[in-house]
PDB file of N, CA and C in Angstrom:
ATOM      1  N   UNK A   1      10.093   1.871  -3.934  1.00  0.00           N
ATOM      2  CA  UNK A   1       9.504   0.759  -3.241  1.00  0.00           C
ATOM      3  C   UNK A   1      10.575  -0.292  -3.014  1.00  0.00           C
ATOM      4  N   UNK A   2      10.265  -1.005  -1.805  1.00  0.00           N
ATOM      5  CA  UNK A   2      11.252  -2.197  -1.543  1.00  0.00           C
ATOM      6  C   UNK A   2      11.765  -3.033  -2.697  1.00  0.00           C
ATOM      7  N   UNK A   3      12.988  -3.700  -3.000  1.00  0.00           N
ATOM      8  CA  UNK A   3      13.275  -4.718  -3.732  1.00  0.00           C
ATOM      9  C   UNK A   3      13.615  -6.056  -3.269  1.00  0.00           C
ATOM     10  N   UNK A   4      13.228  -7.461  -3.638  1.00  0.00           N
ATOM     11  CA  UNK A   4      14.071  -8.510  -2.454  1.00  0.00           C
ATOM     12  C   UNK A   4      15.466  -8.883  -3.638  1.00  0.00           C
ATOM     13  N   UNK A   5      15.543  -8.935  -5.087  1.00  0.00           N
ATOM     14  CA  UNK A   5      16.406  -8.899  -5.620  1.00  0.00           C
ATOM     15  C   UNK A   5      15.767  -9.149  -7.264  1.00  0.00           C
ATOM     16  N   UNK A   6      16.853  -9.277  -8.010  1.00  0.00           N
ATOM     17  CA  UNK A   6      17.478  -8.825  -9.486  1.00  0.00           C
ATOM     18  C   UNK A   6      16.734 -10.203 -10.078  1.00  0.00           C
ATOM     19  N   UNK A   7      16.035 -10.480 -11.426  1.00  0.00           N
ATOM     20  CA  UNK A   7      15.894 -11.391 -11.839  1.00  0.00           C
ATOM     21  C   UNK A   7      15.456 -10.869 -13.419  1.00  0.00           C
ATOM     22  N   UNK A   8      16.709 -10.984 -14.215  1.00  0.00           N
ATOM     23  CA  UNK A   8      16.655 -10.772 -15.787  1.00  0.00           C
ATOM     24  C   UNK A   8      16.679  -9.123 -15.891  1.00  0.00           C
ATOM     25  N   UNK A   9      17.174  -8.917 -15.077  1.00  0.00           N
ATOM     26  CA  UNK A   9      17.432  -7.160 -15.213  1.00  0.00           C
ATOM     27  C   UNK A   9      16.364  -6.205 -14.764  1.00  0.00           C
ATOM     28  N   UNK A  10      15.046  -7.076 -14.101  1.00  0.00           N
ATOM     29  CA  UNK A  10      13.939  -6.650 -13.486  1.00  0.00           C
ATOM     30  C   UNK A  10      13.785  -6.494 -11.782  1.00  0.00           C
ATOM     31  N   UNK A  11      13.359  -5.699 -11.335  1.00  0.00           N
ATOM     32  CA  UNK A  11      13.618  -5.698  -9.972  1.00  0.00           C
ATOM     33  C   UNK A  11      12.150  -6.477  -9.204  1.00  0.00           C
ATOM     34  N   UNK A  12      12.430  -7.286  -8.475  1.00  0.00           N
ATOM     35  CA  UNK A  12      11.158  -8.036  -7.549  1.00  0.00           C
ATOM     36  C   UNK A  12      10.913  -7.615  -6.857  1.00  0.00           C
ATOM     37  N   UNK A  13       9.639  -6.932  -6.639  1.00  0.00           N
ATOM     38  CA  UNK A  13       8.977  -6.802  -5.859  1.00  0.00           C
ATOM     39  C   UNK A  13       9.002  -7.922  -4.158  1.00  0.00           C
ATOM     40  N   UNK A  14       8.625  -7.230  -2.965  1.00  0.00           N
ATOM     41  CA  UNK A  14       9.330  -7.860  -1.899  1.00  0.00           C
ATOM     42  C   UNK A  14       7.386  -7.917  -1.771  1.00  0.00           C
ATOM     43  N   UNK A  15       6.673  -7.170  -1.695  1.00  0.00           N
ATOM     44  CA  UNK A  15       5.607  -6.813  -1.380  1.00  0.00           C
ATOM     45  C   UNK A  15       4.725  -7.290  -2.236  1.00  0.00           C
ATOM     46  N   UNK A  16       3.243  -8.155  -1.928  1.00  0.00           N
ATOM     47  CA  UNK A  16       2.317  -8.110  -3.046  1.00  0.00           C
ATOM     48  C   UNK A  16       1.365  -7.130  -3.324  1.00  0.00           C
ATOM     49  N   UNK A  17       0.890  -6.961  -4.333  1.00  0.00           N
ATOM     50  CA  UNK A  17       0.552  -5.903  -4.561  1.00  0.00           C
ATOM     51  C   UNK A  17      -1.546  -6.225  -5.209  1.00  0.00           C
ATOM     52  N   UNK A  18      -1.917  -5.299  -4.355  1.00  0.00           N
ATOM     53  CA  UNK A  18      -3.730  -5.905  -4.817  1.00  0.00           C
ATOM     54  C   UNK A  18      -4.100  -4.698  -5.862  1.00  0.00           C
ATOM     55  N   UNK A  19      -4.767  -5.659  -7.016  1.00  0.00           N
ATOM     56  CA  UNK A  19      -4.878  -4.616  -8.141  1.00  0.00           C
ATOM     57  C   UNK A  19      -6.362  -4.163  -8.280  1.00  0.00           C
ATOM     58  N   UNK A  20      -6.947  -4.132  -7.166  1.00  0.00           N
ATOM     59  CA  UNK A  20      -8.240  -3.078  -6.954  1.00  0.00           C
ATOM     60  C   UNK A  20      -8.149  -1.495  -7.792  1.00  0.00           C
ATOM     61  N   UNK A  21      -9.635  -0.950  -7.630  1.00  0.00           N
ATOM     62  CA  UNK A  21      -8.825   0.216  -7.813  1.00  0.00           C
ATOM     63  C   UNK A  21      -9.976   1.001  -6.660  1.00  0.00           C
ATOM     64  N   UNK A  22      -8.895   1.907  -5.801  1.00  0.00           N
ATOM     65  CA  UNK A  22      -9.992   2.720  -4.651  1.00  0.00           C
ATOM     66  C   UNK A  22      -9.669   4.152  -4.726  1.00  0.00           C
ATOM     67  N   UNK A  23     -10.808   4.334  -4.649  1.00  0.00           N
ATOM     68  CA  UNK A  23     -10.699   6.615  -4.689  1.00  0.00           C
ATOM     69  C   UNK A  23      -9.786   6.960  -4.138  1.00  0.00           C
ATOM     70  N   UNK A  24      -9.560   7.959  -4.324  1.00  0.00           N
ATOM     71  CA  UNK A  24      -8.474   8.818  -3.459  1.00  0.00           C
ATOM     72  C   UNK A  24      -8.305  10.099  -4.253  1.00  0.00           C
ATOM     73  N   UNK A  25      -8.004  10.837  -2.833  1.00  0.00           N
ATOM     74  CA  UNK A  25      -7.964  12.400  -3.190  1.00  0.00           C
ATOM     75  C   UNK A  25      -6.356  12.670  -2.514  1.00  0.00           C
ATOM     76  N   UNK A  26      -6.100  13.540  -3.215  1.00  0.00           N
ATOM     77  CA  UNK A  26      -3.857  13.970  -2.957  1.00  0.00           C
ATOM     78  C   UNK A  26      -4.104  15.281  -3.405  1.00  0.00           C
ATOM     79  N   UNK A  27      -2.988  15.761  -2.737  1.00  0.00           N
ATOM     80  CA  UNK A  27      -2.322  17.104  -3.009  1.00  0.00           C
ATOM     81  C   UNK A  27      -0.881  17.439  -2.192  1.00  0.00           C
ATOM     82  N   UNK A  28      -0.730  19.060  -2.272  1.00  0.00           N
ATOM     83  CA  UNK A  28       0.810  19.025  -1.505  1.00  0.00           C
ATOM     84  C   UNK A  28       0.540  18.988  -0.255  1.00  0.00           C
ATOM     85  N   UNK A  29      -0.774  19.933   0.395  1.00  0.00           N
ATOM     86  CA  UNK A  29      -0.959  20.610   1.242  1.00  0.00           C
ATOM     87  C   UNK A  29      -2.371  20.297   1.940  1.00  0.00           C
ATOM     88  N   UNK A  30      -3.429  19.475   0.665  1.00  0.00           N
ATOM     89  CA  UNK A  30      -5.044  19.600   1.025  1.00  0.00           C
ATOM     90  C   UNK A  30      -4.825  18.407  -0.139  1.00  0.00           C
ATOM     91  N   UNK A  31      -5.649  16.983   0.334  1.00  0.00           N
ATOM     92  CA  UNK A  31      -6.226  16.528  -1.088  1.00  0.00           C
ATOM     93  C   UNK A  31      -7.368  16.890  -1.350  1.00  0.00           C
ATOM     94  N   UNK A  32      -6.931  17.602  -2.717  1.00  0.00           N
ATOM     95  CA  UNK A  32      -7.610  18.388  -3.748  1.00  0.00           C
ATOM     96  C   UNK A  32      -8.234  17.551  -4.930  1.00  0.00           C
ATOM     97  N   UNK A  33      -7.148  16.607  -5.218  1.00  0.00           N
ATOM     98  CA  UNK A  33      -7.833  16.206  -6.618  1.00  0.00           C
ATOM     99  C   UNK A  33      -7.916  14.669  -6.582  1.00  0.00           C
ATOM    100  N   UNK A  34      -8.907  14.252  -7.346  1.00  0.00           N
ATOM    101  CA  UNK A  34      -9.861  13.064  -7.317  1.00  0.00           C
ATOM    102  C   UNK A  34      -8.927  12.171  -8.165  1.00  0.00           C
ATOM    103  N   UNK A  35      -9.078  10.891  -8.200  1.00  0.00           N
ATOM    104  CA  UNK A  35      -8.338   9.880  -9.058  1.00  0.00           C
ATOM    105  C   UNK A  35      -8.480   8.238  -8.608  1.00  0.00           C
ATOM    106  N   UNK A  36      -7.903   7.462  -9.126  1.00  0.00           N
ATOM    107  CA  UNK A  36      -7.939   5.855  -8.455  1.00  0.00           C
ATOM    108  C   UNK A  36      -6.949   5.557  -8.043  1.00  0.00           C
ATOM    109  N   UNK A  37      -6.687   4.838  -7.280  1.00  0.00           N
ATOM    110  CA  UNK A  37      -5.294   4.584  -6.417  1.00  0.00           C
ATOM    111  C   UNK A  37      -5.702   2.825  -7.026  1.00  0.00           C
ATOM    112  N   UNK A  38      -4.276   2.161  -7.911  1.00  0.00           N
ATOM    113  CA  UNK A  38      -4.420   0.530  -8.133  1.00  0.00           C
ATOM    114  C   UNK A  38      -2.973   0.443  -7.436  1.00  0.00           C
ATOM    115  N   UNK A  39      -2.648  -0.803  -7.986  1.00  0.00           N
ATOM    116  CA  UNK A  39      -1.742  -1.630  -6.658  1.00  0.00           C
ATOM    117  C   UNK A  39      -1.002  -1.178  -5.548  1.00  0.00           C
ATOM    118  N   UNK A  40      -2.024  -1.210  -4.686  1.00  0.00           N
ATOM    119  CA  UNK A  40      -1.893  -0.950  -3.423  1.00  0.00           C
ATOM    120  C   UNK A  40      -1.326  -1.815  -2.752  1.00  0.00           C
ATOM    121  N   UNK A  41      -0.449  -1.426  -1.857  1.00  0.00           N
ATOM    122  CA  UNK A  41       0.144  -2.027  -1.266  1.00  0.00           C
ATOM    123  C   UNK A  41       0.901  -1.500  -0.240  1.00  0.00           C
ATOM    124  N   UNK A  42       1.787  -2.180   1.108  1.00  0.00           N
ATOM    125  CA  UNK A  42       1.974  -1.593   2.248  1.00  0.00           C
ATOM    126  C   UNK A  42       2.889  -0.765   2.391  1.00  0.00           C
ATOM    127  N   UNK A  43       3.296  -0.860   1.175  1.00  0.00           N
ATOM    128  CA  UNK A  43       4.786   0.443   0.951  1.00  0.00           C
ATOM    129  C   UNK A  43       4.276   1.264  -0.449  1.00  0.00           C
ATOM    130  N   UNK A  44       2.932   1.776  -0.709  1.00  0.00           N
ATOM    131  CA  UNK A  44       2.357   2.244  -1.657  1.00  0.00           C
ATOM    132  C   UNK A  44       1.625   2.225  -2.547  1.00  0.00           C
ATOM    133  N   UNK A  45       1.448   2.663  -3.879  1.00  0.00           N
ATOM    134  CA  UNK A  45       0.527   2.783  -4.413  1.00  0.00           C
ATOM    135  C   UNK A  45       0.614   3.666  -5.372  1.00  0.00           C
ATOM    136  N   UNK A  46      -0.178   3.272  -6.825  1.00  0.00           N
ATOM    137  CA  UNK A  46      -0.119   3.662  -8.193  1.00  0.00           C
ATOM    138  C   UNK A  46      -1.579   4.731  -8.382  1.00  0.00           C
ATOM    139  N   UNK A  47      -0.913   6.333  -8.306  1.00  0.00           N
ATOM    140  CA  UNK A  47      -2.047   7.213  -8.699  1.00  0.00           C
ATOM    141  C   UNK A  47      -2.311   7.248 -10.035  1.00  0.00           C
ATOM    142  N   UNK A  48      -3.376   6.427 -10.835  1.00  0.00           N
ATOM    143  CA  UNK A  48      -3.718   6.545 -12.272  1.00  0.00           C
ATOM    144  C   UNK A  48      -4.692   7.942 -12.475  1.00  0.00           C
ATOM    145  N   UNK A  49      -3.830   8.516 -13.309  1.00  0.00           N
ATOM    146  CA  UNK A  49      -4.725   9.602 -13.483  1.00  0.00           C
ATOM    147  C   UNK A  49      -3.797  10.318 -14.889  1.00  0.00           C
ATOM    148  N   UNK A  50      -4.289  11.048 -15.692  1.00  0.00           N
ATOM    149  CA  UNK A  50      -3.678  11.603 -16.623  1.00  0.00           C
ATOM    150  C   UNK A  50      -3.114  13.349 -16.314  1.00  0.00           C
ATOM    151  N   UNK A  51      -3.432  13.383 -15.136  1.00  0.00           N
ATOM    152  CA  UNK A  51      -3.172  14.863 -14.164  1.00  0.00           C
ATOM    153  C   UNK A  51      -2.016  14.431 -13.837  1.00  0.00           C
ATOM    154  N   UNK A  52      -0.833  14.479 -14.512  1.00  0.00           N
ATOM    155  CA  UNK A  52       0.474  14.019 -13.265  1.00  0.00           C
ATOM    156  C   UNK A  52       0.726  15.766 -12.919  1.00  0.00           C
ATOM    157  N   UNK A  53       0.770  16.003 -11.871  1.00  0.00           N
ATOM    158  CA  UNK A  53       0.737  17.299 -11.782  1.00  0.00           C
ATOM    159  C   UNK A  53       2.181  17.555 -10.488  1.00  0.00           C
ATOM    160  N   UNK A  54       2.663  16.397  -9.995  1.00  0.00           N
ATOM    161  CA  UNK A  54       3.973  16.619  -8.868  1.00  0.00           C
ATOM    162  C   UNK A  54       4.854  16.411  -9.540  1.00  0.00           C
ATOM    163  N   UNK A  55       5.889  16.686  -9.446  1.00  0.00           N
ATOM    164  CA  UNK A  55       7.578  15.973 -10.103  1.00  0.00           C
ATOM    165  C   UNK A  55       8.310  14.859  -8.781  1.00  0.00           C
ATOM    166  N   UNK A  56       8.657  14.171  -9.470  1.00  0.00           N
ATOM    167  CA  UNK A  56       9.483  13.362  -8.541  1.00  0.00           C
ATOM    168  C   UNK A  56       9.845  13.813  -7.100  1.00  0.00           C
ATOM    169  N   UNK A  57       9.910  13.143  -6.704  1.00  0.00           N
ATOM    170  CA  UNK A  57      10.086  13.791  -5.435  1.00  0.00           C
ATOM    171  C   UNK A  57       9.464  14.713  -4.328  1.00  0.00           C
ATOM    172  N   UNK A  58       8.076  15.025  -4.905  1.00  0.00           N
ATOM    173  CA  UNK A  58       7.522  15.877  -3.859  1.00  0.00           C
ATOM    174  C   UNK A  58       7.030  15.041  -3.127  1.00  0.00           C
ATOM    175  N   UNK A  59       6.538  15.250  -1.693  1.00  0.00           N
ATOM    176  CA  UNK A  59       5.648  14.746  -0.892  1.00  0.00           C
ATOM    177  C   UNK A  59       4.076  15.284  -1.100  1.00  0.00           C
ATOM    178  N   UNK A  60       3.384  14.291  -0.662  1.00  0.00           N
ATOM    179  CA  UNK A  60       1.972  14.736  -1.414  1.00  0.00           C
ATOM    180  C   UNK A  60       0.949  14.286   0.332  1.00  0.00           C
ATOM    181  N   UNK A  61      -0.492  14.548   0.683  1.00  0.00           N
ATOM    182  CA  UNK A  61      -1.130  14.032   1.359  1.00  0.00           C
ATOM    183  C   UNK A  61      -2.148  13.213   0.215  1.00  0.00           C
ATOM    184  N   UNK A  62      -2.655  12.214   1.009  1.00  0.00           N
ATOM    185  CA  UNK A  62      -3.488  10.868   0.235  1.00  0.00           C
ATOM    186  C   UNK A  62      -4.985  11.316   0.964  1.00  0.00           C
ATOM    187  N   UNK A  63      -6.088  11.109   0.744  1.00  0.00           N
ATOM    188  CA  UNK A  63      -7.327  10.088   1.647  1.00  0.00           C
ATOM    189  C   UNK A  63      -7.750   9.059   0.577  1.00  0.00           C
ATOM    190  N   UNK A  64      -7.556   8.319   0.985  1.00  0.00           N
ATOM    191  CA  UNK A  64      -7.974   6.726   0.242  1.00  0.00           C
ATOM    192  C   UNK A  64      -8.917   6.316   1.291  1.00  0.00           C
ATOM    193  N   UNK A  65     -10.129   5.780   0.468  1.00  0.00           N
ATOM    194  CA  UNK A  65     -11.016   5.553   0.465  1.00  0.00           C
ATOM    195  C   UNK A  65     -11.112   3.675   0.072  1.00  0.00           C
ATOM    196  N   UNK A  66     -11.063   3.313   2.011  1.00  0.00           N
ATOM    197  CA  UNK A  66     -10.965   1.749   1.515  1.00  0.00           C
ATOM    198  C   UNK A  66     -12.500   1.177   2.222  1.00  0.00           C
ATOM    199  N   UNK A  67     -13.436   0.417   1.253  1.00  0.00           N
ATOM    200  CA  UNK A  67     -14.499  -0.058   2.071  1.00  0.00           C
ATOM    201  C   UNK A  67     -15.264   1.210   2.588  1.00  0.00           C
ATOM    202  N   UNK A  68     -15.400   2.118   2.232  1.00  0.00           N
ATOM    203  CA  UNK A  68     -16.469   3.348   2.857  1.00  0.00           C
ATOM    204  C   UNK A  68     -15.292   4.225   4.139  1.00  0.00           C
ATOM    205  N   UNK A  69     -14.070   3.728   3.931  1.00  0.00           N
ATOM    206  CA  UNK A  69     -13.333   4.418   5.404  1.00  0.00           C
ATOM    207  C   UNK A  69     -12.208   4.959   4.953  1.00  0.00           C
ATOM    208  N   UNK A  70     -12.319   6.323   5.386  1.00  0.00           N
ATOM    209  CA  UNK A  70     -11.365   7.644   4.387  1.00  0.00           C
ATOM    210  C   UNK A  70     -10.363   7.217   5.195  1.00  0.00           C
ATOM    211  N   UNK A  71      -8.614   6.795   4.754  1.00  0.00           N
ATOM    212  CA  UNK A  71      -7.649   7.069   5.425  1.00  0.00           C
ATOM    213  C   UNK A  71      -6.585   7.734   4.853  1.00  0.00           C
ATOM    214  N   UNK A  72      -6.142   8.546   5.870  1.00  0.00           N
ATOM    215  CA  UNK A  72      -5.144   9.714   5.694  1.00  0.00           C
ATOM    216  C   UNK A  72      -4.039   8.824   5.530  1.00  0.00           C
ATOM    217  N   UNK A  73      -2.810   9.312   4.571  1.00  0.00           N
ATOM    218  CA  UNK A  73      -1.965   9.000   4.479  1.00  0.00           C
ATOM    219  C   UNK A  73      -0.731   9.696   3.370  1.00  0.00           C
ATOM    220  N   UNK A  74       0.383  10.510   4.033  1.00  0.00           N
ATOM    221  CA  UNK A  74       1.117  11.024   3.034  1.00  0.00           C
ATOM    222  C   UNK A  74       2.574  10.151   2.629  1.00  0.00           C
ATOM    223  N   UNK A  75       2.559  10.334   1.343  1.00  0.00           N
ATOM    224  CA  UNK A  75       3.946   9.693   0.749  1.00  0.00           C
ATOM    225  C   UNK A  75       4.813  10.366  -0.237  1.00  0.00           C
ATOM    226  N   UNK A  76       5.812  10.061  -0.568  1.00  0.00           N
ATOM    227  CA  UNK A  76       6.743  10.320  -1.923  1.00  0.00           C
ATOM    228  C   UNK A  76       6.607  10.193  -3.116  1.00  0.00           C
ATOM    229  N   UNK A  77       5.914  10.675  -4.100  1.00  0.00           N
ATOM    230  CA  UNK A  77       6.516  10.876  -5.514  1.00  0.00           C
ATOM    231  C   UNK A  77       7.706  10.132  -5.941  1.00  0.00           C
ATOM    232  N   UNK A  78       7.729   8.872  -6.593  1.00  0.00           N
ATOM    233  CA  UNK A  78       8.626   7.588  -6.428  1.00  0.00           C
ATOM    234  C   UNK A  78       8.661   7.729  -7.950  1.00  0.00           C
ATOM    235  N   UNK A  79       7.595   7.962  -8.681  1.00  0.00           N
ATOM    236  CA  UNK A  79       8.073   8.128 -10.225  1.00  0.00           C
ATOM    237  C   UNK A  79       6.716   8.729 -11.116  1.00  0.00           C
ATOM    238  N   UNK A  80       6.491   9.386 -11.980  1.00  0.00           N
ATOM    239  CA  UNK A  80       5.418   9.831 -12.899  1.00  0.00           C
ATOM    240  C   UNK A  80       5.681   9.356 -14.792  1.00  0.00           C
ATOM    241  N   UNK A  81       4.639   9.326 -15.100  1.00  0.00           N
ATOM    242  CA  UNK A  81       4.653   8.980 -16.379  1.00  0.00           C
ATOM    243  C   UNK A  81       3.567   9.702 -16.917  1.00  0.00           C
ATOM    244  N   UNK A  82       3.635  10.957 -18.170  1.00  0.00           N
ATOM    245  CA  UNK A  82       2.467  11.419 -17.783  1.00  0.00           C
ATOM    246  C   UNK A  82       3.180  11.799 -19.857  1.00  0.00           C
ATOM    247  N   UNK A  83       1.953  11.157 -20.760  1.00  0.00           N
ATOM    248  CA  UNK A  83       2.544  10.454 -22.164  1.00  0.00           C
ATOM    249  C   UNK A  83       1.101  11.757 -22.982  1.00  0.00           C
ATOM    250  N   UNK A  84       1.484  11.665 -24.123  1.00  0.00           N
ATOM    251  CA  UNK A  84       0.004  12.325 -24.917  1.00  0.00           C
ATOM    252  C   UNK A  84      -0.982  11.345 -25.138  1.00  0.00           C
ATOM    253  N   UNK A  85      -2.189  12.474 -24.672  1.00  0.00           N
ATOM    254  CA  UNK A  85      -3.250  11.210 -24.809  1.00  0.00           C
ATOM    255  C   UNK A  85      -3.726  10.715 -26.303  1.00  0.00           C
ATOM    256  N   UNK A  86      -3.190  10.735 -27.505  1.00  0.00           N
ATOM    257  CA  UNK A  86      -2.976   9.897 -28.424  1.00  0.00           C
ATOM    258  C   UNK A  86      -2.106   8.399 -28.165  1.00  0.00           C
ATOM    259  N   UNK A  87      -1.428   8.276 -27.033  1.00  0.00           N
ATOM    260  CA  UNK A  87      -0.260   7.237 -27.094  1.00  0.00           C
ATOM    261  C   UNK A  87      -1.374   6.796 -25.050  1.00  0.00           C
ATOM    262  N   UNK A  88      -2.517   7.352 -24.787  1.00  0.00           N
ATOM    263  CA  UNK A  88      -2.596   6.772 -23.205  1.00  0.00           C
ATOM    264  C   UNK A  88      -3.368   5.406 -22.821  1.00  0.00           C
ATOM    265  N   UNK A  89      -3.071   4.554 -24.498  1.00  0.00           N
ATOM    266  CA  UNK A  89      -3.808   3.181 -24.402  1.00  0.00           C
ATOM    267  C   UNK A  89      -2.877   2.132 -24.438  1.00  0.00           C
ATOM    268  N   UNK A  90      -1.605   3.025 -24.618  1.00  0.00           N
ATOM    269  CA  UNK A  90      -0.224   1.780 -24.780  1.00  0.00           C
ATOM    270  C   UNK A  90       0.719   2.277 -23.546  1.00  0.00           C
ATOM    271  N   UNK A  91       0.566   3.109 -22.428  1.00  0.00           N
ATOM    272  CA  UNK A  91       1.238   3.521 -21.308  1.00  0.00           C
ATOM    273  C   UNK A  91       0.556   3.336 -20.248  1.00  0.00           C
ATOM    274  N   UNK A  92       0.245   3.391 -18.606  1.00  0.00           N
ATOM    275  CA  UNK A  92      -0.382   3.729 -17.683  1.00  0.00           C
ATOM    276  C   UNK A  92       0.320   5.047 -17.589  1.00  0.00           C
ATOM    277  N   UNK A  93      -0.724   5.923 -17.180  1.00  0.00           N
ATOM    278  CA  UNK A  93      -0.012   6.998 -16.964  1.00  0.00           C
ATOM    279  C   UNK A  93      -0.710   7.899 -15.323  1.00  0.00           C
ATOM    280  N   UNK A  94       0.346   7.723 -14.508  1.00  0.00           N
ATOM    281  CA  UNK A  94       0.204   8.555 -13.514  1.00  0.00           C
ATOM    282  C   UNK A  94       1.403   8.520 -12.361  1.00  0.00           C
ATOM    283  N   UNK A  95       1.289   8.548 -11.165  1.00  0.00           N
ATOM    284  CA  UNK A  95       2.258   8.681 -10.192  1.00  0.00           C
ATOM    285  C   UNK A  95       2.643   7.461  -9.240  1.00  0.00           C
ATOM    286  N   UNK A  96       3.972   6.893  -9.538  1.00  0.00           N
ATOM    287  CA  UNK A  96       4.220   5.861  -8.298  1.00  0.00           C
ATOM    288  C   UNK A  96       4.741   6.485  -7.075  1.00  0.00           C
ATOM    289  N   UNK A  97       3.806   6.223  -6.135  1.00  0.00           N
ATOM    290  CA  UNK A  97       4.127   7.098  -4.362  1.00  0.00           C
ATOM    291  C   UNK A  97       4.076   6.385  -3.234  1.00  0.00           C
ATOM    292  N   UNK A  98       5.636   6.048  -2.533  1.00  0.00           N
ATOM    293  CA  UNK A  98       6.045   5.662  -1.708  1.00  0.00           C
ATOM    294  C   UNK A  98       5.358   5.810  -0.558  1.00  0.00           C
ATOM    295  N   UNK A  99       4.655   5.090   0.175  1.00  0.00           N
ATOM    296  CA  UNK A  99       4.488   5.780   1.490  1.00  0.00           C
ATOM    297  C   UNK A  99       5.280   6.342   2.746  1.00  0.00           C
ATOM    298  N   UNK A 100       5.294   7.675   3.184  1.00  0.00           N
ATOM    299  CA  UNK A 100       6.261   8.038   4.148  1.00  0.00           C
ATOM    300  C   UNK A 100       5.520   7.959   5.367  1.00  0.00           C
ATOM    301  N   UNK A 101       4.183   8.072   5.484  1.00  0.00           N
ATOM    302  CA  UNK A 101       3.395   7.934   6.786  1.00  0.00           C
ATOM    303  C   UNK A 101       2.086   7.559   6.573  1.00  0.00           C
ATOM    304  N   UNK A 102       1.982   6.175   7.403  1.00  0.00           N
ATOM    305  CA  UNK A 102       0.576   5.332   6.340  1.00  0.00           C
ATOM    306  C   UNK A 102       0.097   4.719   8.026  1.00  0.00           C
ATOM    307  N   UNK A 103      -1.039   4.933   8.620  1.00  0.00           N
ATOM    308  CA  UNK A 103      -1.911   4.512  10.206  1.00  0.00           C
ATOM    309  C   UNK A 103      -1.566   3.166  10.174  1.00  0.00           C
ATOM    310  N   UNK A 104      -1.476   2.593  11.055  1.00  0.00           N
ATOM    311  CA  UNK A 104      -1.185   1.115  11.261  1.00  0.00           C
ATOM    312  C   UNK A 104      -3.008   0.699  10.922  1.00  0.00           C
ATOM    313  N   UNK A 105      -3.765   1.686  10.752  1.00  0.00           N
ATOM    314  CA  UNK A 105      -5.321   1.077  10.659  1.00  0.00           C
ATOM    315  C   UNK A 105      -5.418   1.073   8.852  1.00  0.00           C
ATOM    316  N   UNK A 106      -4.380   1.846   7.898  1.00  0.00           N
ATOM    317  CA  UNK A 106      -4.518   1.791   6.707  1.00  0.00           C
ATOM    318  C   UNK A 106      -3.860   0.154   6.345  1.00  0.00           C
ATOM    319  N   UNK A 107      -2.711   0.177   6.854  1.00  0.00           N
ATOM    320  CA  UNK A 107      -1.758  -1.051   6.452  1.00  0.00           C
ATOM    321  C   UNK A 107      -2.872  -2.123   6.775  1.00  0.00           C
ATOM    322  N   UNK A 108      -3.814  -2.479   7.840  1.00  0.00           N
ATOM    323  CA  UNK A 108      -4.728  -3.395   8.170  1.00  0.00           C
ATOM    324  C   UNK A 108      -5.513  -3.932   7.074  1.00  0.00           C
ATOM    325  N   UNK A 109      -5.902  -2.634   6.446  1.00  0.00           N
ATOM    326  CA  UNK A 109      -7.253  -2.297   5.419  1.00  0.00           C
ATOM    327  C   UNK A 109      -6.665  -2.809   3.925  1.00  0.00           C
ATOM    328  N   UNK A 110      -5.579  -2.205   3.998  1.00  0.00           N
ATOM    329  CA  UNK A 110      -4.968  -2.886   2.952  1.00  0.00           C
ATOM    330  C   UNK A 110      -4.511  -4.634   2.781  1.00  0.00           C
ATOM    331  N   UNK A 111      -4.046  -5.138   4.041  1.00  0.00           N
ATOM    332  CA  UNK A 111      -4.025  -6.276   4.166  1.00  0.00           C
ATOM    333  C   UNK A 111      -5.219  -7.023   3.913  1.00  0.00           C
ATOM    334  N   UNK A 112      -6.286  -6.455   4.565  1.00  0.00           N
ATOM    335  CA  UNK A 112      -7.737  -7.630   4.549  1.00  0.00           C
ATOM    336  C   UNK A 112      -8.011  -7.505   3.040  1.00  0.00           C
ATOM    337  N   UNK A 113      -7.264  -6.742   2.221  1.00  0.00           N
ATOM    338  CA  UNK A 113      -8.106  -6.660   0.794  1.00  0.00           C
ATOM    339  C   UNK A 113      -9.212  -5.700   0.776  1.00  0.00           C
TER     340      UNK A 113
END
């Protein structure tokens, strides 16, 4: 995801980020599997789910589900964290995914909140 710069060895976010949380279904090929998509935002979005099931770097397809309106959208595998679920109350654990192709009608949806 974008950076605008460096502050205490942390990287800033350029983008705000809304900490809803909305359905969504992903996979490589078909979204297949169910989960919540939280901070959303116009360059992506946090798949919480304890299924990390891609490795870095794959491309995945999305339908997110904003307000009752399914939108398609595929992105990058930007980072996973996927911990034992004895330790999954002190981690978030799932997939940060870049968007590589997101409708100018998703970026909207996301804007209005």
């Amino acid at each position: 995801m974008t950076t605008a710069n460096m502050q205490g060895g942390r990287r800033k976010r350029s983008q705000a980020r809304g900490y809803k949380s909305y359905r969504i279904k992903y996979g490589l090929d078909l979204p297949e599997h169910q989960a919540y998509a939280r901070r959303l935002s116009e360059v992506g979005l946090f798949i919480d789910t304890n299924m990390v099931l891609y490795p870095v770097g794959s491309s995945i397809v999305m339908d997110i589900d904003i307000g009752g309106t399914i939108h398609r959208a595929t992105g990058l595998v930007r980072n996973a964290l996927k911990v034992d679920s004895r330790f999954a109350r002190l981690a978030k654990t799932g997939m940060g995914v870049e968007f590589s192709d997101a409708t100018p009608e998703l970026k909207q949806a996301i804007t209005a909140g």
